[in-house]
N, C-alpha and C. Protein backbone atom coordinates (compact mmCIF):
# COMPACT_ATOMS: atom_id res chain seq x y z
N UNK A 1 0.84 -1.18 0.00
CA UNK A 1 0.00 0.00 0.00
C UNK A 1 0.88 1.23 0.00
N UNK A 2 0.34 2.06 -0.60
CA UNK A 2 1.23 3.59 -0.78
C UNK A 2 1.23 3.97 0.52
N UNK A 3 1.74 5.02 0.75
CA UNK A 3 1.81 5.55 2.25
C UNK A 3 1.97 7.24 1.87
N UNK A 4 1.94 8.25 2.81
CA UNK A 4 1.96 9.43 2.62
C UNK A 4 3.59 9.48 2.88
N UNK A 5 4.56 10.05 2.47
CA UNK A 5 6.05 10.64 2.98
C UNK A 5 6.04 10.67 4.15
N UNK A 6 6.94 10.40 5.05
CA UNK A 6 7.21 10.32 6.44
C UNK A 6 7.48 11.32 6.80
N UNK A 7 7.53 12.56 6.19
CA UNK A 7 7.74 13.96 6.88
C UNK A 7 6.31 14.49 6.94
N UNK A 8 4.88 13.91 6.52
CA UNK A 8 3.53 14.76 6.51
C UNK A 8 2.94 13.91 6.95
N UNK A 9 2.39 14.39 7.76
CA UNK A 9 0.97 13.50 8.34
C UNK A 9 -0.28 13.80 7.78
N UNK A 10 -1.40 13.55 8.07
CA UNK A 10 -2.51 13.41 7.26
C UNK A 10 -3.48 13.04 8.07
N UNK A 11 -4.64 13.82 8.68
CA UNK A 11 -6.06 13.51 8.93
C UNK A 11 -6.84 13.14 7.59
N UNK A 12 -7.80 11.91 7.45
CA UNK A 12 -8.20 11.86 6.21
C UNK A 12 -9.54 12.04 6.75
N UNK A 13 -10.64 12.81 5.47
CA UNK A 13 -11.97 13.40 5.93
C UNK A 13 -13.02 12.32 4.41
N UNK A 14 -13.90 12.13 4.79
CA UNK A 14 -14.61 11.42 3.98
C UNK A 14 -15.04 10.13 3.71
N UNK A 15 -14.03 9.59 4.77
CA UNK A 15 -13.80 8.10 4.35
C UNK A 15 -14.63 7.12 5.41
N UNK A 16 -15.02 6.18 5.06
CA UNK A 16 -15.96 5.35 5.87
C UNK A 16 -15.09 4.22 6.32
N UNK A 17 -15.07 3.69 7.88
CA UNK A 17 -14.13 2.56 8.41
C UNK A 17 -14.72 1.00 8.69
N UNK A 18 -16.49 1.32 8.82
CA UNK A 18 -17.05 0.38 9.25
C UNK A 18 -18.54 0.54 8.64
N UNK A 19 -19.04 -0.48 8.65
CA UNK A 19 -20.47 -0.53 8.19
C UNK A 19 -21.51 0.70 9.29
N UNK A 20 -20.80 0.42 10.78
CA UNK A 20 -21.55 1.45 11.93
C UNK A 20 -21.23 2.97 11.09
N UNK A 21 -20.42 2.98 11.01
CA UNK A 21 -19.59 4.33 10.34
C UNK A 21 -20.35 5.39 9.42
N UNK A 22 -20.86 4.32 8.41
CA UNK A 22 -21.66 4.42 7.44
C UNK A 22 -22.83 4.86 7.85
N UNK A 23 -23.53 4.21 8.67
CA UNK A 23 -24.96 4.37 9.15
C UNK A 23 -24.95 5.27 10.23
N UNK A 24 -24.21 5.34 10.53
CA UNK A 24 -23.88 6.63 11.72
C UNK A 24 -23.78 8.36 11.01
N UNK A 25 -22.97 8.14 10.06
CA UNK A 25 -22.63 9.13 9.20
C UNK A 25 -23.67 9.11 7.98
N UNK A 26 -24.84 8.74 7.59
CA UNK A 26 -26.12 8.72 7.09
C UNK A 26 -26.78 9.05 8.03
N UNK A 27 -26.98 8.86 9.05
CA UNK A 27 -28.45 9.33 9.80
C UNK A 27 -28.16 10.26 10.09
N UNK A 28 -26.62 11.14 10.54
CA UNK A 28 -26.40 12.65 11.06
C UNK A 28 -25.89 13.38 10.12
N UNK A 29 -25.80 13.12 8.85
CA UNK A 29 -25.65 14.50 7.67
C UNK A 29 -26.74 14.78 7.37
N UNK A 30 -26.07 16.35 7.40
CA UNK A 30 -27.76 17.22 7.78
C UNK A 30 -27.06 18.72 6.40
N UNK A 31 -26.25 18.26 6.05
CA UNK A 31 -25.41 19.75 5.39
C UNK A 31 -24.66 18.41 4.29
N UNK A 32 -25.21 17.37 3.56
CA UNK A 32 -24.40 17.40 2.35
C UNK A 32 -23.59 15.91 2.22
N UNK A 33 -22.51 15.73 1.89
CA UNK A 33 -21.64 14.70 2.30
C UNK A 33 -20.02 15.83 1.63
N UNK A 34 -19.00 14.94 2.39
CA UNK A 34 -17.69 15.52 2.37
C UNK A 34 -16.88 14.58 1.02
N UNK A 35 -15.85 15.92 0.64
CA UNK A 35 -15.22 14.67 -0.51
C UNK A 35 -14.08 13.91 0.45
N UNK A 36 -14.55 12.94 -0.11
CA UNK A 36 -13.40 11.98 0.08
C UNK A 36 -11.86 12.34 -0.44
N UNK A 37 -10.88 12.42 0.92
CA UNK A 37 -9.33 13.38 0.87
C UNK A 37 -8.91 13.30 1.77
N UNK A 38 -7.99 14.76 2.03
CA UNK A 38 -7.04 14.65 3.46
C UNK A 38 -7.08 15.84 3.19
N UNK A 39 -6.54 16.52 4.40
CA UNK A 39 -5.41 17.46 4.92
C UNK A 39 -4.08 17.17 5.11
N UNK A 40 -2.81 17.91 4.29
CA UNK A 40 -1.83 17.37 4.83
C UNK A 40 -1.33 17.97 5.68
N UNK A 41 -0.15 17.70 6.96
CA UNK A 41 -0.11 18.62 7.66
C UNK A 41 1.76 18.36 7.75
N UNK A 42 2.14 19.73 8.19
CA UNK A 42 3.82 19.51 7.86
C UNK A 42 4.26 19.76 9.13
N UNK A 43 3.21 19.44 10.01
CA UNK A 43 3.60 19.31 11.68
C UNK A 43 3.01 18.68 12.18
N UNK A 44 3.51 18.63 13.90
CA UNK A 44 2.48 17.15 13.83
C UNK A 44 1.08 17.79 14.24
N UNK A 45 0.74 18.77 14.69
CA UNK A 45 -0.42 19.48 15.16
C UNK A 45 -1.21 20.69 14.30
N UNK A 46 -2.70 19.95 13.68
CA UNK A 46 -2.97 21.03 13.09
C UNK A 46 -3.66 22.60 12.99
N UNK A 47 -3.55 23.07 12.79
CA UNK A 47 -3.86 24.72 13.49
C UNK A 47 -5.69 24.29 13.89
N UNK A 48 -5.48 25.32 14.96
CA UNK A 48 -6.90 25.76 15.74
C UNK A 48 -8.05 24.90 14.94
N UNK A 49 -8.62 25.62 13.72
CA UNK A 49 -9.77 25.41 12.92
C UNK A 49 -9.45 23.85 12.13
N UNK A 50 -8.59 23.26 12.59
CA UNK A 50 -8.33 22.12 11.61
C UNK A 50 -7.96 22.02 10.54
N UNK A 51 -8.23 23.01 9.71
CA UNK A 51 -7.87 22.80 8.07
C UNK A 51 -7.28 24.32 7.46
N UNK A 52 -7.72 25.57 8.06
CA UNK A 52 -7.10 26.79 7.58
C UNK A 52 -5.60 26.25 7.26
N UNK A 53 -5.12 27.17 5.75
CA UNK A 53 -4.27 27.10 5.55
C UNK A 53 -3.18 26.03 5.09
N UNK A 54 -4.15 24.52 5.42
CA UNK A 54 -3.27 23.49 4.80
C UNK A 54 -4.22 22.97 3.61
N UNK A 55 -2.97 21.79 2.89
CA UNK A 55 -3.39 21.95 1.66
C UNK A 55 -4.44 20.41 1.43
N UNK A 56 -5.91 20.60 0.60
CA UNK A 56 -6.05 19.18 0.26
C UNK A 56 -6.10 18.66 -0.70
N UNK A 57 -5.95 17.63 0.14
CA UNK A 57 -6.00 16.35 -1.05
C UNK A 57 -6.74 15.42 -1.74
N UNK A 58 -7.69 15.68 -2.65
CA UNK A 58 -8.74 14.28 -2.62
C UNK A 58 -7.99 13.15 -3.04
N UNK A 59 -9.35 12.24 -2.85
CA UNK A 59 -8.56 10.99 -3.47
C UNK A 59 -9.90 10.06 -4.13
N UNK A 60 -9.32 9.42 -5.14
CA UNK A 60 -10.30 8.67 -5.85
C UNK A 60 -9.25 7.42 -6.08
N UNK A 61 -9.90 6.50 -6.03
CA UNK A 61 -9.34 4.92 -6.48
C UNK A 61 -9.78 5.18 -7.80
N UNK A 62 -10.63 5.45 -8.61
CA UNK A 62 -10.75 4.78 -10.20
C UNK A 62 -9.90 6.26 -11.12
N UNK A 63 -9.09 7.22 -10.16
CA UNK A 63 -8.70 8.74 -11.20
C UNK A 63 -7.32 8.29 -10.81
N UNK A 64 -6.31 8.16 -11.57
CA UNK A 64 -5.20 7.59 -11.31
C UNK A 64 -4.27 9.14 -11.57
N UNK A 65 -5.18 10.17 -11.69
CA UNK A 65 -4.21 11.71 -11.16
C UNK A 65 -4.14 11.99 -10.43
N UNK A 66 -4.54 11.76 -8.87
CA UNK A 66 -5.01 11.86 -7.88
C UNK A 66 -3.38 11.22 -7.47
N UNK A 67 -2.96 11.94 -6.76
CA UNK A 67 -1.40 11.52 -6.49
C UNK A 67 -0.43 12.10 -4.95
N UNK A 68 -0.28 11.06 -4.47
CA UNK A 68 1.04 12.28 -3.08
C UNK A 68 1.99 12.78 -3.44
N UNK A 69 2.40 13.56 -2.83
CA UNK A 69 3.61 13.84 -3.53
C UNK A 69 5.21 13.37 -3.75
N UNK A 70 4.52 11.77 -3.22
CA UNK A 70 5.95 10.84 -4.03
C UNK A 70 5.75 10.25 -5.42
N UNK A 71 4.57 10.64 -5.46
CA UNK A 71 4.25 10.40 -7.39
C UNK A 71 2.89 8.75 -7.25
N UNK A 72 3.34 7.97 -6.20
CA UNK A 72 1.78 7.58 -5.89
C UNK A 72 0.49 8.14 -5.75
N UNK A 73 -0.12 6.87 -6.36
CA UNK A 73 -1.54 6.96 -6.23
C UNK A 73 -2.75 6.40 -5.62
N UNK A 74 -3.75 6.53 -4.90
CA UNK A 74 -4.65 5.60 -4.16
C UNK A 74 -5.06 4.34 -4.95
N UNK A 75 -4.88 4.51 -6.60
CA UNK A 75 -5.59 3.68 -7.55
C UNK A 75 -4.24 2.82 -7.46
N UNK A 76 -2.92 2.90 -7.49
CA UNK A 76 -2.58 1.98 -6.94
C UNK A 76 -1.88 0.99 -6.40
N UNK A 77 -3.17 1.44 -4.84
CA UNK A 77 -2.90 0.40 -3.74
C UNK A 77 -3.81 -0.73 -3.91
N UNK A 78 -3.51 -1.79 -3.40
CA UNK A 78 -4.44 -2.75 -3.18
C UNK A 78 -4.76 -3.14 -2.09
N UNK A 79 -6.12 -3.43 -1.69
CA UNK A 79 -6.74 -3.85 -0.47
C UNK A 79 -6.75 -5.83 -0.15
């Protein structure tokens, strides 16, 4: 599996972990759904508001432009 560079960390926003996850995150969006991505962060702590100022990232498995910046792509990793 790809990995992000060991100098950035990464909260990822969008992504579902569990079937509860899913149904949890369906019954309480009330404003939309989020794209599936990250924040990267070039410390280990990210400012106040969470996301001001850093940069994102989406990600798609089937868009193979979608890339970190070691030139990987989510499309591919394999599960």
């Amino acid at each position: 599996m790809n990995r992000i560079p060991s100098k950035a960390t990464a909260f990822i926003l969008g992504l579902r972990y569990s079937s509860l996850a899913t149904t949890q995150a369906q019954a309480n969006a009330t404003k939309g759904s989020l794209p599936m991505g990250m924040y990267v962060l070039e410390t280990d702590l990210p400012p106040a508001n969470m996301s001001e100022g850093l940069s994102f990232l989406p990600l798609s498995l089937s868009d193979a432009s979608t890339q970190w910046r070691d030139g990987s792509s989510p499309a591919s990793c394999s599960l």
